[in-house]
C-alpha atoms as a PDB file:
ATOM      1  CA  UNK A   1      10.602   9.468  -8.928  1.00  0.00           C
ATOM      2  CA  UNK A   2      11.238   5.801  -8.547  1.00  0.00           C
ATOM      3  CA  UNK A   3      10.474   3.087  -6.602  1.00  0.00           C
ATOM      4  CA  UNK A   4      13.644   0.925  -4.458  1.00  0.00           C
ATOM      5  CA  UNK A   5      13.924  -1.150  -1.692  1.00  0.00           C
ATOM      6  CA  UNK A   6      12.978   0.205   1.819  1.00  0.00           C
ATOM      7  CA  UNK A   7      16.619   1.237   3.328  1.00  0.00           C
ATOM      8  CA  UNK A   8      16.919   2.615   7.559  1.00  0.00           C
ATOM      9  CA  UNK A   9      17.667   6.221   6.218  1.00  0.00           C
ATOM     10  CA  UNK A  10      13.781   5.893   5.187  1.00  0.00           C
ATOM     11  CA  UNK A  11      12.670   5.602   9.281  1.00  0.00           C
ATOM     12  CA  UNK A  12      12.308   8.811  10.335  1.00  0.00           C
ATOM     13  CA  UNK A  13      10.407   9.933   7.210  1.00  0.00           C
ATOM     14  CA  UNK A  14       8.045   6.718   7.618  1.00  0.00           C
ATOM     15  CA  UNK A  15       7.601   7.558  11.505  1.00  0.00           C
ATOM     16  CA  UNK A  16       6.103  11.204   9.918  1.00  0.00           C
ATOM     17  CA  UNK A  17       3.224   9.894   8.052  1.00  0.00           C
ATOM     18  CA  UNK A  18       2.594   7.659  10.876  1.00  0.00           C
ATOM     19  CA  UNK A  19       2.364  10.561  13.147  1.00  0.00           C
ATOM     20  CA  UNK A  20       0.063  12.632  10.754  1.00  0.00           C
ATOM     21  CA  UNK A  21      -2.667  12.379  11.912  1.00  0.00           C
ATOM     22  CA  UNK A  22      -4.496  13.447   8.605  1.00  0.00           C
ATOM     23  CA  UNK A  23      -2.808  10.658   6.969  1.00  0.00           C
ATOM     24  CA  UNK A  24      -3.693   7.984   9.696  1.00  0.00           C
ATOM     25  CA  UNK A  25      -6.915   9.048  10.681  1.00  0.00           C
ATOM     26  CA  UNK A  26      -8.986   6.743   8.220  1.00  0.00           C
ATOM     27  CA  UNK A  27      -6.898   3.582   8.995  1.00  0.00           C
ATOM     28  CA  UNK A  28      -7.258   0.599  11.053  1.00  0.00           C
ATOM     29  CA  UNK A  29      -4.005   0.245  12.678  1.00  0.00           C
ATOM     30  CA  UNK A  30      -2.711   2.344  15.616  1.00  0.00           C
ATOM     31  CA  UNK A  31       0.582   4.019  13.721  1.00  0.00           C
ATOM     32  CA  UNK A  32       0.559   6.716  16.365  1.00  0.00           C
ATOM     33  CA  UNK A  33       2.035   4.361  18.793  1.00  0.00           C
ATOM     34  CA  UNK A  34       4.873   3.356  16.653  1.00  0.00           C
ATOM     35  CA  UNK A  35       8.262   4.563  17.531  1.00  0.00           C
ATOM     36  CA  UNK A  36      11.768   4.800  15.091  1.00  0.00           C
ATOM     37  CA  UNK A  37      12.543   1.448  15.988  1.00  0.00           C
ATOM     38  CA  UNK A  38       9.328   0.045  14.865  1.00  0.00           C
ATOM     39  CA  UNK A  39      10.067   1.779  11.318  1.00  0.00           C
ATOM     40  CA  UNK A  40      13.675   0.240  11.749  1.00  0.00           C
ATOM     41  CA  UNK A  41      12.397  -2.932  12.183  1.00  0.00           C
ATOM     42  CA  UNK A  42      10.112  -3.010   9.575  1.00  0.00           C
ATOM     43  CA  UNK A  43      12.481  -2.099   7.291  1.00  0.00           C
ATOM     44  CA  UNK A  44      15.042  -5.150   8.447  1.00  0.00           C
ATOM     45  CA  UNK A  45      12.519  -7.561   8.206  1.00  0.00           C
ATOM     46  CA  UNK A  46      11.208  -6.423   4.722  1.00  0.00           C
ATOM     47  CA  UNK A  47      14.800  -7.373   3.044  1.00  0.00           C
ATOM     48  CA  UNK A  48      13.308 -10.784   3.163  1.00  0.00           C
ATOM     49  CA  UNK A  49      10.079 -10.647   3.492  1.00  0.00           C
ATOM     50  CA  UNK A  50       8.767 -13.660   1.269  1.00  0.00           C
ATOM     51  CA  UNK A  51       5.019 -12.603   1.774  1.00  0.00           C
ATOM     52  CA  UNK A  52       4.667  -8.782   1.550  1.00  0.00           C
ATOM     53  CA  UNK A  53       6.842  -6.748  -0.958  1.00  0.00           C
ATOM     54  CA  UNK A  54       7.235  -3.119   0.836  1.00  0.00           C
ATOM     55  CA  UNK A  55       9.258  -0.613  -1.807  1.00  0.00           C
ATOM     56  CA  UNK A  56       9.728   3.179  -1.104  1.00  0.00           C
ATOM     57  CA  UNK A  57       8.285   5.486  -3.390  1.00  0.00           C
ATOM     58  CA  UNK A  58      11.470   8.071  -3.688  1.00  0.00           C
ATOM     59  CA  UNK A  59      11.870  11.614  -5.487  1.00  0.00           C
ATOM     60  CA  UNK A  60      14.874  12.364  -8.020  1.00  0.00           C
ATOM     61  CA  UNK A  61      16.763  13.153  -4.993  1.00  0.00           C
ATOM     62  CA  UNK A  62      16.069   9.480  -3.514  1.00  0.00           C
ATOM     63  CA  UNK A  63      14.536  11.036  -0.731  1.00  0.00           C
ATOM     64  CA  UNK A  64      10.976   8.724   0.908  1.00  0.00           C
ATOM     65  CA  UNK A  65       7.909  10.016  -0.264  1.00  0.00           C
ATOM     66  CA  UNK A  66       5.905   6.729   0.509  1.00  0.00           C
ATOM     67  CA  UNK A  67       5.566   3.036   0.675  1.00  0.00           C
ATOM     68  CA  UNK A  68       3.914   0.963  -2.047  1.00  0.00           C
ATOM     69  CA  UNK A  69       3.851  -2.643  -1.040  1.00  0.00           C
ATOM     70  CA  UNK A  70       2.232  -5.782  -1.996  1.00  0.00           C
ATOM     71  CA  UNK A  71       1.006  -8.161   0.675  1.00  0.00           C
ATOM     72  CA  UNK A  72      -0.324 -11.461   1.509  1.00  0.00           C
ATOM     73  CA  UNK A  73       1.563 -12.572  -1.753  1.00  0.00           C
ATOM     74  CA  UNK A  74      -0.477 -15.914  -2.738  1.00  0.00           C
ATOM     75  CA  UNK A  75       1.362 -18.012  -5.027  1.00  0.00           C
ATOM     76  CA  UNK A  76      -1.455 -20.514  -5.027  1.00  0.00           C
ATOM     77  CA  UNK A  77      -3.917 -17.934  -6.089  1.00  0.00           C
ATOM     78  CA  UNK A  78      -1.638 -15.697  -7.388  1.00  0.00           C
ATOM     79  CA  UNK A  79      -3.104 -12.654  -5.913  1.00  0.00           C
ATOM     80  CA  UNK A  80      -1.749 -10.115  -3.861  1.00  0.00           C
ATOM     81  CA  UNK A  81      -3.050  -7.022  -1.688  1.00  0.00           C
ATOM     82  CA  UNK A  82      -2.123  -3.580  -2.644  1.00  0.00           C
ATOM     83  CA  UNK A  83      -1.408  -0.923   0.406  1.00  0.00           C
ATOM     84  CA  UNK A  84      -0.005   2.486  -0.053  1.00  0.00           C
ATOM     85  CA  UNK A  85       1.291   5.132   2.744  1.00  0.00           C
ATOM     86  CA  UNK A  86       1.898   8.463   2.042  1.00  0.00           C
ATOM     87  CA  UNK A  87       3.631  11.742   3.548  1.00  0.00           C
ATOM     88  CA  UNK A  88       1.348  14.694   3.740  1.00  0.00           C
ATOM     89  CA  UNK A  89       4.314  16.845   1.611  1.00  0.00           C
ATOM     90  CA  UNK A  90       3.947  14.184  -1.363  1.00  0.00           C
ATOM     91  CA  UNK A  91       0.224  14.241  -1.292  1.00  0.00           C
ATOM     92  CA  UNK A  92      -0.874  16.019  -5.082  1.00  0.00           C
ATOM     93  CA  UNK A  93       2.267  15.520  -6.632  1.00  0.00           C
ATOM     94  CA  UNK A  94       1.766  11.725  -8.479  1.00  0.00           C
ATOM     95  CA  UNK A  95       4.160  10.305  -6.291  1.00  0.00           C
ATOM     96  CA  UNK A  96       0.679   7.998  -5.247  1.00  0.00           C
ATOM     97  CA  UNK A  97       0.250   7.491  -8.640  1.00  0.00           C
ATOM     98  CA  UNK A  98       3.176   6.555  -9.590  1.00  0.00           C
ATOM     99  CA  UNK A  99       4.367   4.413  -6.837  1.00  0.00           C
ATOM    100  CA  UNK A 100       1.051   2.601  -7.351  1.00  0.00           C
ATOM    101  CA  UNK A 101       0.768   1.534 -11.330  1.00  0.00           C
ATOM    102  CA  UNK A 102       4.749   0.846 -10.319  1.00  0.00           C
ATOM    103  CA  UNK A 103       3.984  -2.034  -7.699  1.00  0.00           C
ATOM    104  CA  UNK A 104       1.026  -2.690  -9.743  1.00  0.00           C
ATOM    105  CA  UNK A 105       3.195  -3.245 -12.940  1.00  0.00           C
ATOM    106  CA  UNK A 106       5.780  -5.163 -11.046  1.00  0.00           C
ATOM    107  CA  UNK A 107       2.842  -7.792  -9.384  1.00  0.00           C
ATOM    108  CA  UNK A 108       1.165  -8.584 -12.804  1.00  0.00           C
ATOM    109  CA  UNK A 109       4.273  -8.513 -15.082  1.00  0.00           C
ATOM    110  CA  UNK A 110       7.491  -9.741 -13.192  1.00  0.00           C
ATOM    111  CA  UNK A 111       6.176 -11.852 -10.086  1.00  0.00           C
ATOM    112  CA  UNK A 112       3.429 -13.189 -12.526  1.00  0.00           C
ATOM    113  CA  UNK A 113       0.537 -12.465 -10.178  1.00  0.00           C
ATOM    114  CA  UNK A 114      -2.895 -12.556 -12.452  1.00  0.00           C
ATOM    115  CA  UNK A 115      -4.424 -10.230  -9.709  1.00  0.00           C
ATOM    116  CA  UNK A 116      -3.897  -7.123  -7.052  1.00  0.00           C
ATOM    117  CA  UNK A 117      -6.943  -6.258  -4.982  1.00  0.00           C
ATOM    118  CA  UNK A 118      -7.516  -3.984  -2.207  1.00  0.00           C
ATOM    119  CA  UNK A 119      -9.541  -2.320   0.052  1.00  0.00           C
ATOM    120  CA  UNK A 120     -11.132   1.014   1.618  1.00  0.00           C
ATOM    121  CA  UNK A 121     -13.094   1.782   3.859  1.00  0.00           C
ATOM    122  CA  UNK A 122     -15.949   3.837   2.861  1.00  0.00           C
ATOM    123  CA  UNK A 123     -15.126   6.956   5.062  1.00  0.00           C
ATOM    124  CA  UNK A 124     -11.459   7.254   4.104  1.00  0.00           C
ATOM    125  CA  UNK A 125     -12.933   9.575   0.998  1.00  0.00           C
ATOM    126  CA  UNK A 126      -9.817  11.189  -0.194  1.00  0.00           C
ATOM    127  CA  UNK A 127      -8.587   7.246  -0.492  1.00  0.00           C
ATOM    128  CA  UNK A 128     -12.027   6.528  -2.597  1.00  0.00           C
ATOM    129  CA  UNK A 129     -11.609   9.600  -4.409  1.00  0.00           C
ATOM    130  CA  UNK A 130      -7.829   8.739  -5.604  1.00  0.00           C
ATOM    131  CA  UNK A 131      -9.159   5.228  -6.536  1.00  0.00           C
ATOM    132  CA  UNK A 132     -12.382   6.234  -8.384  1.00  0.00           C
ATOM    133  CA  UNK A 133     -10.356   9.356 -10.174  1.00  0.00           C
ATOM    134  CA  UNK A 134      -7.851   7.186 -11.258  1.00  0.00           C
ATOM    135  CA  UNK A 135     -10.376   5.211 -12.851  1.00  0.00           C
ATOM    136  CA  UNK A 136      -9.636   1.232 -10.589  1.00  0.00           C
ATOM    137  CA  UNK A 137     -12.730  -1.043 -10.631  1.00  0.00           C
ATOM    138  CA  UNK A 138     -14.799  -1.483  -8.044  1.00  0.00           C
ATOM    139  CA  UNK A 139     -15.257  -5.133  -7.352  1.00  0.00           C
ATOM    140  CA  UNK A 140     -18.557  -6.330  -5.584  1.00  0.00           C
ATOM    141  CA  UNK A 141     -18.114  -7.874  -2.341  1.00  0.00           C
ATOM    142  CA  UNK A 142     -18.448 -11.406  -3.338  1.00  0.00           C
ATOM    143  CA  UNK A 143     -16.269 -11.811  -6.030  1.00  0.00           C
ATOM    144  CA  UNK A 144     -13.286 -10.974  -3.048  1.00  0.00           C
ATOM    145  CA  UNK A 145     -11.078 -14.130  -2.124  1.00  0.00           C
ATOM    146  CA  UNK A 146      -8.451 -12.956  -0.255  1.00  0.00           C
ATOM    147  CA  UNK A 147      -6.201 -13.933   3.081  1.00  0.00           C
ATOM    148  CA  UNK A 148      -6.677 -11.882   6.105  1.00  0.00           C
ATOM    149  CA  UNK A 149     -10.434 -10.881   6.069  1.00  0.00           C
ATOM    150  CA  UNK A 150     -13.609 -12.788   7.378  1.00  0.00           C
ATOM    151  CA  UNK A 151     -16.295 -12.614   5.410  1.00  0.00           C
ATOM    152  CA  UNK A 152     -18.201  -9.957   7.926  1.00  0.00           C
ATOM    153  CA  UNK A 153     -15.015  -7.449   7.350  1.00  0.00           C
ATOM    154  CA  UNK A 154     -14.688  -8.026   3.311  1.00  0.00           C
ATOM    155  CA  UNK A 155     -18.702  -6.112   3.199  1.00  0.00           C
ATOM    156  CA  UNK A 156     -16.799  -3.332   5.504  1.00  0.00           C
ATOM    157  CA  UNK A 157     -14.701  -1.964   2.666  1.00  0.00           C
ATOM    158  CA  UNK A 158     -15.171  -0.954  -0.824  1.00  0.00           C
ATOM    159  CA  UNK A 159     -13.155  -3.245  -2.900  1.00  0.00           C
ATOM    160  CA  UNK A 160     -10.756  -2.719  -5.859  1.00  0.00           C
ATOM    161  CA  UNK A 161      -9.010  -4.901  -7.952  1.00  0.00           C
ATOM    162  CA  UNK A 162      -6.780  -4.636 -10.810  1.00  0.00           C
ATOM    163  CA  UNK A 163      -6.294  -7.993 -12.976  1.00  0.00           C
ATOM    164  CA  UNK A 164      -3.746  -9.292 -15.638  1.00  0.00           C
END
């Protein structure tokens, strides 16, 4: 397994986990509307993307498993917010594990970010469980500084963070 750039081949195997409904169910945005050329799109813009780093998460046969991406890049702060997507067939398999301490690695070490946080929401338990098993910390809700949140939705989630 590896992670590369996103590439259009990778559309109709991102518009699957979208559709999953187990894999959706627990998230915020409305994937289930998306359509190919959403996924197309996505991937176009993502070539240069100067904010948000979105890499697929391939097997040895450079087929998409998932995305690992790192957005809201702050260069001020030097922060960044860790997402992950997964298809249900590469679910158990450490292609979430992988693709994770990957972006992870490449955050802290080559972009020279001192920090990756992210969140959950408390009912997305499989989500918690992969964190917590996988031994991330937990941050507390007020140590979180990050773009995109008000303060009301940062005590929504459980927070993680990983630092340099």
């Amino acid at each position: 397994m590896k992670l590369r750039k996103l590439e259009l081949k990778d559309a109709p195997l991102m518009l699957e986990w979208m559709h999953d409904k187990s894999v959706v169910e627990n998230l915020s945005a409305n994937f289930g509307a998306k359509k190919i050329e959403d996924c197309e799109a996505f991937i176009e813009a993502s070539k240069n993307d100067q904010a948000n780093l979105n890499l697929a998460i391939v097997n040895d046969n450079d087929e998409y498993m998932g995305t690992a991406s790192l957005k809201h890049i702050d260069k001020e702060n030097q922060n960044a917010e860790f997402a992950i997507a997964m298809r249900t067939c590469a679910m158990g398999k450490g292609y979430s594990k992988y693709g994770m301490a990957e972006i992870i690695r490449i955050g802290l070490e080559e972009m020279g970010l001192k920090e990756v946080y992210w969140c959950v929401s408390p009912v997305n338990k499989r989500a918690v469980r992969f964190y917590d098993k996988n031994e991330y910390n937990r941050v507390p809700n007020s140590e979180i500084k990050c773009i995109g949140y008000t303060p009301e939705q940062i005590k929504e989630f459980i927070w993680y963070s990983v630092k340099k």
